[in-house]
C-alpha atoms as a PDB file:
ATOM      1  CA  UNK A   1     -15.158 -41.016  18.285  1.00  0.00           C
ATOM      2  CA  UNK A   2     -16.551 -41.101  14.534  1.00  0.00           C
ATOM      3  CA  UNK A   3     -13.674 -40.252  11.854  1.00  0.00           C
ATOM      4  CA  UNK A   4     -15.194 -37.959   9.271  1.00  0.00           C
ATOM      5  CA  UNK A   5     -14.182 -37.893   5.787  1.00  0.00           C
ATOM      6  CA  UNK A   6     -12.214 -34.770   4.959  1.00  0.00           C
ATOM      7  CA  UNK A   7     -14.600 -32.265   3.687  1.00  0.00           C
ATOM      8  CA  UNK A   8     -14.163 -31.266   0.033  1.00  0.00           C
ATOM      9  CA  UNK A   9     -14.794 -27.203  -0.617  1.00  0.00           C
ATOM     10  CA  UNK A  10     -17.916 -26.143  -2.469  1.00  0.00           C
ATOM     11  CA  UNK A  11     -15.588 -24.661  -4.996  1.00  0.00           C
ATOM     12  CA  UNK A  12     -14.165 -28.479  -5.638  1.00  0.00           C
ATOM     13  CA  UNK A  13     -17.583 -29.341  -5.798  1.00  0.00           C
ATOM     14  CA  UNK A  14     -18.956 -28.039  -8.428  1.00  0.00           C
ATOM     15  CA  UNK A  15     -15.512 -27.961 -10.060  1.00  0.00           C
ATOM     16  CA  UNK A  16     -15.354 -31.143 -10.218  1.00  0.00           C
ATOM     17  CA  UNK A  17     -19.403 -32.032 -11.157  1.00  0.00           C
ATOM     18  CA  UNK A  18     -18.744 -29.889 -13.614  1.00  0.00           C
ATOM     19  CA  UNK A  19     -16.024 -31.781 -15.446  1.00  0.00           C
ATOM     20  CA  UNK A  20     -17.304 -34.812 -15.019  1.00  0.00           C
ATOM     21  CA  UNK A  21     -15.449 -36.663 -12.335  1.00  0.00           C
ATOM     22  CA  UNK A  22     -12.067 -35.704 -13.771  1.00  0.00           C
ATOM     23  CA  UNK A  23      -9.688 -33.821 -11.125  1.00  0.00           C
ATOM     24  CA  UNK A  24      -9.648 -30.050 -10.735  1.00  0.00           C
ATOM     25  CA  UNK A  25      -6.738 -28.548  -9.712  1.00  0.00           C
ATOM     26  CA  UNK A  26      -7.718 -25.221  -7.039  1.00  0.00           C
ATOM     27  CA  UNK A  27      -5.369 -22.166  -7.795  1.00  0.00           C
ATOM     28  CA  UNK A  28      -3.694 -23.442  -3.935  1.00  0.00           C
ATOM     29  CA  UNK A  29      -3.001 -26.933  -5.296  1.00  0.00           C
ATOM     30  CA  UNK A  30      -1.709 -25.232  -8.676  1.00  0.00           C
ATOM     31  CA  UNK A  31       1.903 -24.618  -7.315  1.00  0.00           C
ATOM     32  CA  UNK A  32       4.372 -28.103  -8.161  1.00  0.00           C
ATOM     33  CA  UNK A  33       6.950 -26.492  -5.702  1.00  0.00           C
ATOM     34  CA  UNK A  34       7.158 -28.573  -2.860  1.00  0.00           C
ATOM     35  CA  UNK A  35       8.801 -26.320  -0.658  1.00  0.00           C
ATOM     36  CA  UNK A  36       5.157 -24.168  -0.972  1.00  0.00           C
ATOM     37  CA  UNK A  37       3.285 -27.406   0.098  1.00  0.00           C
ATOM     38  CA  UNK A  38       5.584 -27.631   3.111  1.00  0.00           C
ATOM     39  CA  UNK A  39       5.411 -24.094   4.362  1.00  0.00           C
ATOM     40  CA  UNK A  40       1.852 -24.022   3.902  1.00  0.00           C
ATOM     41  CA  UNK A  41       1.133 -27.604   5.799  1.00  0.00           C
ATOM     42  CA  UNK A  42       3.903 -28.215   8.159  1.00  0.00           C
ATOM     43  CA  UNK A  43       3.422 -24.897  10.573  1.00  0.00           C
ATOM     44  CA  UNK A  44       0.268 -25.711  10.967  1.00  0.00           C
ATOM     45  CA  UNK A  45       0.271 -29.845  11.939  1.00  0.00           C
ATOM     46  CA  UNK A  46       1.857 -28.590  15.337  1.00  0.00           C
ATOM     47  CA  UNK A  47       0.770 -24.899  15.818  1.00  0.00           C
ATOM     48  CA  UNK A  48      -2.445 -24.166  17.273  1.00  0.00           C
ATOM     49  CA  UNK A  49      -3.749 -20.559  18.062  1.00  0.00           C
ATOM     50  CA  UNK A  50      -4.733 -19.822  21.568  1.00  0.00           C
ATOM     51  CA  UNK A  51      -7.908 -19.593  22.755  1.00  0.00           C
ATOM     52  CA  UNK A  52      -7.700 -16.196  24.950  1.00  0.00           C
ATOM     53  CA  UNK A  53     -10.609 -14.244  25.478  1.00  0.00           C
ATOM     54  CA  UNK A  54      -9.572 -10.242  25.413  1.00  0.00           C
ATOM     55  CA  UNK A  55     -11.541  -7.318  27.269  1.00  0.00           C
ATOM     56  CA  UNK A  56     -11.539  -4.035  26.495  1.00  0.00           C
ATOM     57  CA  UNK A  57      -9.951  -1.801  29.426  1.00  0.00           C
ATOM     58  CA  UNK A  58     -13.059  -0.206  31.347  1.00  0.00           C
ATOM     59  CA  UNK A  59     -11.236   2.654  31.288  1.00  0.00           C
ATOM     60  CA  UNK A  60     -10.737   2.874  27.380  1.00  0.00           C
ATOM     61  CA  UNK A  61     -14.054   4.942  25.763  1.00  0.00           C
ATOM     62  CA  UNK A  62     -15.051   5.238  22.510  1.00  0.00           C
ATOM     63  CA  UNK A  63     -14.309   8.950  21.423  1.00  0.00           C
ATOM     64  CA  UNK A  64     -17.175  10.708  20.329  1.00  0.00           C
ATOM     65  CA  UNK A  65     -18.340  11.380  16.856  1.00  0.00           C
ATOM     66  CA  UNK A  66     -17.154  14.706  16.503  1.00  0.00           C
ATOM     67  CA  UNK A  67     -13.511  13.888  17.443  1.00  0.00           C
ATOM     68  CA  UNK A  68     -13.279  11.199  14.984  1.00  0.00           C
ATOM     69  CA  UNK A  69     -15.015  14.258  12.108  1.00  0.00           C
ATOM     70  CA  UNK A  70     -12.373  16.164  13.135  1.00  0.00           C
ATOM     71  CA  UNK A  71      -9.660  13.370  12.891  1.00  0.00           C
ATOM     72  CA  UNK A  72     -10.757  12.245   9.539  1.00  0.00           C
ATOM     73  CA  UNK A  73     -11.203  15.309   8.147  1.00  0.00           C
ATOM     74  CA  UNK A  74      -7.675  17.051   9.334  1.00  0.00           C
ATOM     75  CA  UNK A  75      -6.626  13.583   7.644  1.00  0.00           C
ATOM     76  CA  UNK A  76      -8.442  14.515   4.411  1.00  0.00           C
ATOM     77  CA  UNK A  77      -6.652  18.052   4.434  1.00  0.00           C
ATOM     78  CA  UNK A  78      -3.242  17.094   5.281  1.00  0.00           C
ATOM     79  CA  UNK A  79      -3.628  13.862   2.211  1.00  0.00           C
ATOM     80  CA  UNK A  80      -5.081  16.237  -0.363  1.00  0.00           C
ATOM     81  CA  UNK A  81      -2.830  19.367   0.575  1.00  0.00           C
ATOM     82  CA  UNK A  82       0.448  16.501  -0.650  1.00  0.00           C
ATOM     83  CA  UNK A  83       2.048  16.616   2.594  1.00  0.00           C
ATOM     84  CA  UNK A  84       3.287  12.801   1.632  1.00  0.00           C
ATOM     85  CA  UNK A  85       5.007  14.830  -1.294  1.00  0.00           C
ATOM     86  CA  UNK A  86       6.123  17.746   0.547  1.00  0.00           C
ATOM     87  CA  UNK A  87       7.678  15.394   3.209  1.00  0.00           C
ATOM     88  CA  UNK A  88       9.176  13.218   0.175  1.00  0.00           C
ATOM     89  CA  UNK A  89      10.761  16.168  -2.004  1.00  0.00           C
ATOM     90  CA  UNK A  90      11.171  18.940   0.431  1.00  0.00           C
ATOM     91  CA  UNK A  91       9.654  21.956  -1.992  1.00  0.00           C
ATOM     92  CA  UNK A  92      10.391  25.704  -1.077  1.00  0.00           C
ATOM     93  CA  UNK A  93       7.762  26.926   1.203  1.00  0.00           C
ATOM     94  CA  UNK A  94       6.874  29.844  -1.895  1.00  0.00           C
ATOM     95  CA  UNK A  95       9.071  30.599  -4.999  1.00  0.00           C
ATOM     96  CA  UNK A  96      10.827  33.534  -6.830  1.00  0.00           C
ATOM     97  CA  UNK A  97      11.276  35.190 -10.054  1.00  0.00           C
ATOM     98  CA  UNK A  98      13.354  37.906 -11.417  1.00  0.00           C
ATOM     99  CA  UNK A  99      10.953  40.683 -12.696  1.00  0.00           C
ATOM    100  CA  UNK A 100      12.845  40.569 -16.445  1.00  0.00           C
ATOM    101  CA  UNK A 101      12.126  44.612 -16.709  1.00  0.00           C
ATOM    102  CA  UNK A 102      12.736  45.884 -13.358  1.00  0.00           C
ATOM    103  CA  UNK A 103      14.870  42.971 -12.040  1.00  0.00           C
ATOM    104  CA  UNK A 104      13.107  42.927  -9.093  1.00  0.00           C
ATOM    105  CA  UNK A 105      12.571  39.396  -6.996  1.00  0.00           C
ATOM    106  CA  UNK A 106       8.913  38.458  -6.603  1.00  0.00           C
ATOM    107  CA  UNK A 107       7.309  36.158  -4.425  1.00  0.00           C
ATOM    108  CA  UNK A 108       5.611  33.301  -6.210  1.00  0.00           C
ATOM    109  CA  UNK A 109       2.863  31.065  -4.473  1.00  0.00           C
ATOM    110  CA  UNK A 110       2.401  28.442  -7.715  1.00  0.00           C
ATOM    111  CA  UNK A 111       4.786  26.656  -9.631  1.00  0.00           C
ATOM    112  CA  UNK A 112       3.630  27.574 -13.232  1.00  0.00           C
ATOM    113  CA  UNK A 113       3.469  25.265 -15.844  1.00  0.00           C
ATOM    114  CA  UNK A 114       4.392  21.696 -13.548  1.00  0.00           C
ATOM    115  CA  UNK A 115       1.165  19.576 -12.779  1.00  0.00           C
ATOM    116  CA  UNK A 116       3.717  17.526 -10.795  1.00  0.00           C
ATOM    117  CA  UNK A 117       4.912  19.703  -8.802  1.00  0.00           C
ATOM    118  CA  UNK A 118       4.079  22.026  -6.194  1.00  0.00           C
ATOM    119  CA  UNK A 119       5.414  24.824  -3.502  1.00  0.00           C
ATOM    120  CA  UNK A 120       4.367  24.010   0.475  1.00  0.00           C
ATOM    121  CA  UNK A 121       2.253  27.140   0.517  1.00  0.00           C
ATOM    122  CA  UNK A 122       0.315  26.073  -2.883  1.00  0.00           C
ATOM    123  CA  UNK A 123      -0.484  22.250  -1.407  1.00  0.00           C
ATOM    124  CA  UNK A 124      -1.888  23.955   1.575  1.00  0.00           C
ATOM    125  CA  UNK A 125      -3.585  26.634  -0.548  1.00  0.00           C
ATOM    126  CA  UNK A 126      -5.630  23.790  -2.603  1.00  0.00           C
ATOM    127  CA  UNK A 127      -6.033  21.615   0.081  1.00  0.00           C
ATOM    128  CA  UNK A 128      -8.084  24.091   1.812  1.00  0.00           C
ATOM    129  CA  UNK A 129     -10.416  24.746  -1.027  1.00  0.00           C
ATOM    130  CA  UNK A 130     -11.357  21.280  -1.336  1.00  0.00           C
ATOM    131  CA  UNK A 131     -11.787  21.298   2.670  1.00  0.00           C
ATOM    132  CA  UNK A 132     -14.089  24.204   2.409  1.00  0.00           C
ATOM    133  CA  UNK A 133     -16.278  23.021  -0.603  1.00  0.00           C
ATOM    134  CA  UNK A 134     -16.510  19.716   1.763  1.00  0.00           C
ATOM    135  CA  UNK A 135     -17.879  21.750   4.292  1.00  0.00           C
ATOM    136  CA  UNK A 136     -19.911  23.770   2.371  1.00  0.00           C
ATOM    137  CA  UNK A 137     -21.676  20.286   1.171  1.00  0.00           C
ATOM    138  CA  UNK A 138     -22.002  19.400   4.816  1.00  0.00           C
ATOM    139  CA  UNK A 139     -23.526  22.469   5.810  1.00  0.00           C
ATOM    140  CA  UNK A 140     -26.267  22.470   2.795  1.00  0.00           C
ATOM    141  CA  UNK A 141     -26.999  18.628   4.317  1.00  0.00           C
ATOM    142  CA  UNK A 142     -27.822  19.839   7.711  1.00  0.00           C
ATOM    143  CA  UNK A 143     -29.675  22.876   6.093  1.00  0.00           C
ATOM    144  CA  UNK A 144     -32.108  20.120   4.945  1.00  0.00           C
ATOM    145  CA  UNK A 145     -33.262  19.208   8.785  1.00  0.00           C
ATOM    146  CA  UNK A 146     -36.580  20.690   9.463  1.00  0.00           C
ATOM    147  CA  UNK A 147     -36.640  20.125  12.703  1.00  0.00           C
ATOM    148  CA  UNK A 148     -34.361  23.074  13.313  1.00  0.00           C
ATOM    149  CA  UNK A 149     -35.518  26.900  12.748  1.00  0.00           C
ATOM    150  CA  UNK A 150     -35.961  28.421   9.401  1.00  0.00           C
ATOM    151  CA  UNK A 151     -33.801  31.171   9.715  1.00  0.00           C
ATOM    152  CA  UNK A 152     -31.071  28.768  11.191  1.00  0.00           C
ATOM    153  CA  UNK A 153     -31.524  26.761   8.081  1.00  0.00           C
ATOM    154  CA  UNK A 154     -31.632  29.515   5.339  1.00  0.00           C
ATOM    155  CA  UNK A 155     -28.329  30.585   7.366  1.00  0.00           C
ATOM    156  CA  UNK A 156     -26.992  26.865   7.063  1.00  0.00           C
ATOM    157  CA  UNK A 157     -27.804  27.176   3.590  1.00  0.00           C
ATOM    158  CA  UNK A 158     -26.402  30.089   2.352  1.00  0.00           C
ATOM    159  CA  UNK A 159     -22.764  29.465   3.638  1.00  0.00           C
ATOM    160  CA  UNK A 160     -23.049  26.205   2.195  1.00  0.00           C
ATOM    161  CA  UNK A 161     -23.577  27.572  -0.911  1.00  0.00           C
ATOM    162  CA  UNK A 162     -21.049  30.457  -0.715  1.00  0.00           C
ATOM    163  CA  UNK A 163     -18.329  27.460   0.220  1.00  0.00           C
ATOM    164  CA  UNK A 164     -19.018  25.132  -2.637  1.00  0.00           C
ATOM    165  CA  UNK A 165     -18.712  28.169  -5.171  1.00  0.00           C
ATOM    166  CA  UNK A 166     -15.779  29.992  -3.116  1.00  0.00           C
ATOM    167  CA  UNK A 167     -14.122  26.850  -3.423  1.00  0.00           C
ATOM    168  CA  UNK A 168     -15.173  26.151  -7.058  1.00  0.00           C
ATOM    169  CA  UNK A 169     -14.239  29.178  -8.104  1.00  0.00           C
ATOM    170  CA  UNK A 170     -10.968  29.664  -6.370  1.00  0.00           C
ATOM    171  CA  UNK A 171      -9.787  25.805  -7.572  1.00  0.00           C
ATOM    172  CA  UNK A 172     -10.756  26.779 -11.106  1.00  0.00           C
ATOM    173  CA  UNK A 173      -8.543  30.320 -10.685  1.00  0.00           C
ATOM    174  CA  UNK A 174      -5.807  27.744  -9.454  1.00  0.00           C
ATOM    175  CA  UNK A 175      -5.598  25.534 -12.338  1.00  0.00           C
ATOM    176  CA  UNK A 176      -5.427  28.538 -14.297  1.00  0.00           C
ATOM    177  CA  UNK A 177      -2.370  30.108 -12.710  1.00  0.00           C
ATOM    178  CA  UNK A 178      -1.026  26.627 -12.273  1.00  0.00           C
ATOM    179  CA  UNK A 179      -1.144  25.851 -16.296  1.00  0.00           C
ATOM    180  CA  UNK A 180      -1.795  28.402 -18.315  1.00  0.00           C
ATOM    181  CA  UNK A 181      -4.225  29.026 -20.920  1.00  0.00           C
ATOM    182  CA  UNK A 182      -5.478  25.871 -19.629  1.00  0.00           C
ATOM    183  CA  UNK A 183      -9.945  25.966 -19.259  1.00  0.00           C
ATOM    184  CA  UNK A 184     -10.013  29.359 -21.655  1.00  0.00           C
END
């Protein structure tokens, strides 16, 4: 049995070419605390990981491409639509305010003039829009396969298009209710 020489990293290497035989210190060896040296070295002198093979259940299938769309993109509505923050803070599902003429209580779907804040049915509200004009960008992608029917892709087209502006539109009406005189 041949005892090799410890094997120096390439980054010691050409640290150490580089400075001209003087030592280089490696941002591991950087750390004077002993303790660190320890719980980095000693583990490891008497731990070894097991060699185990794993197999995947037969019965365990990969799910099919249009599950995992769906998963990611329910995913994508529920992280844009703040349901972290609406779990967090607990908002009102929809607001109120006094009518200051009639005194009448009105229903109210934004909370005006808070960029940090937000009622349930508002997070939801946005959070759909951006879903749609997602959709709408997916739609005008497979509008571009010829090997399906014209009128299947003028069709694919033209909803497409109607989502991405729907969506435009109705964001850019949101920021306006949500700060106003905001984008005049």
């Amino acid at each position: 049995m041949k005892s090799q020489a410890p094997m120096r990293q390439r980054s010691d290497q050409h640290a150490s070419a580089g400075s001209g035989g003087a030592s280089s210190y490696t941002s591991e060896s950087a750390s004077i605390d002993p303790l660190f040296h320890l719980l980095r070295i000693l583990p490891f002198s008497f731990l070894r990981p097991p060699r185990i093979r794993l197999k995947i259940p037969s019965t365990i299938s990969l799910p099919s491409p249009m599950t995992v769309f769906s998963l990611v993109l329910l995913t994508y509505f529920a992280v844009v639509s703040g349901i972290v923050y609406d779990v967090i803070v607990e908002p009102p599902g929809i607001g109120s305010v006094q009518d200051p003429l009639t005194r009448a209580v009105k229903p109210v779907v934004f909370l005006p003039g808070r960029v940090n804040g937000q009622y349930i049915i508002e997070g939801l509200s946005s959070g759909f829009m951006f879903v749609l004009g997602g959709l709408g960008l997916i739609f005008m992608d497979l509008a571009l396969d010829r090997s399906r029917a014209h009128s299947v892709r003028v069709s694919l087209a033209s909803f497409g298009i109607a989502a991405v502006v729907i969506a435009y539109v109705m964001s850019m009406l949101f920021i306006r209710i949500k700060i106003p005189g905001y984008l005049w």
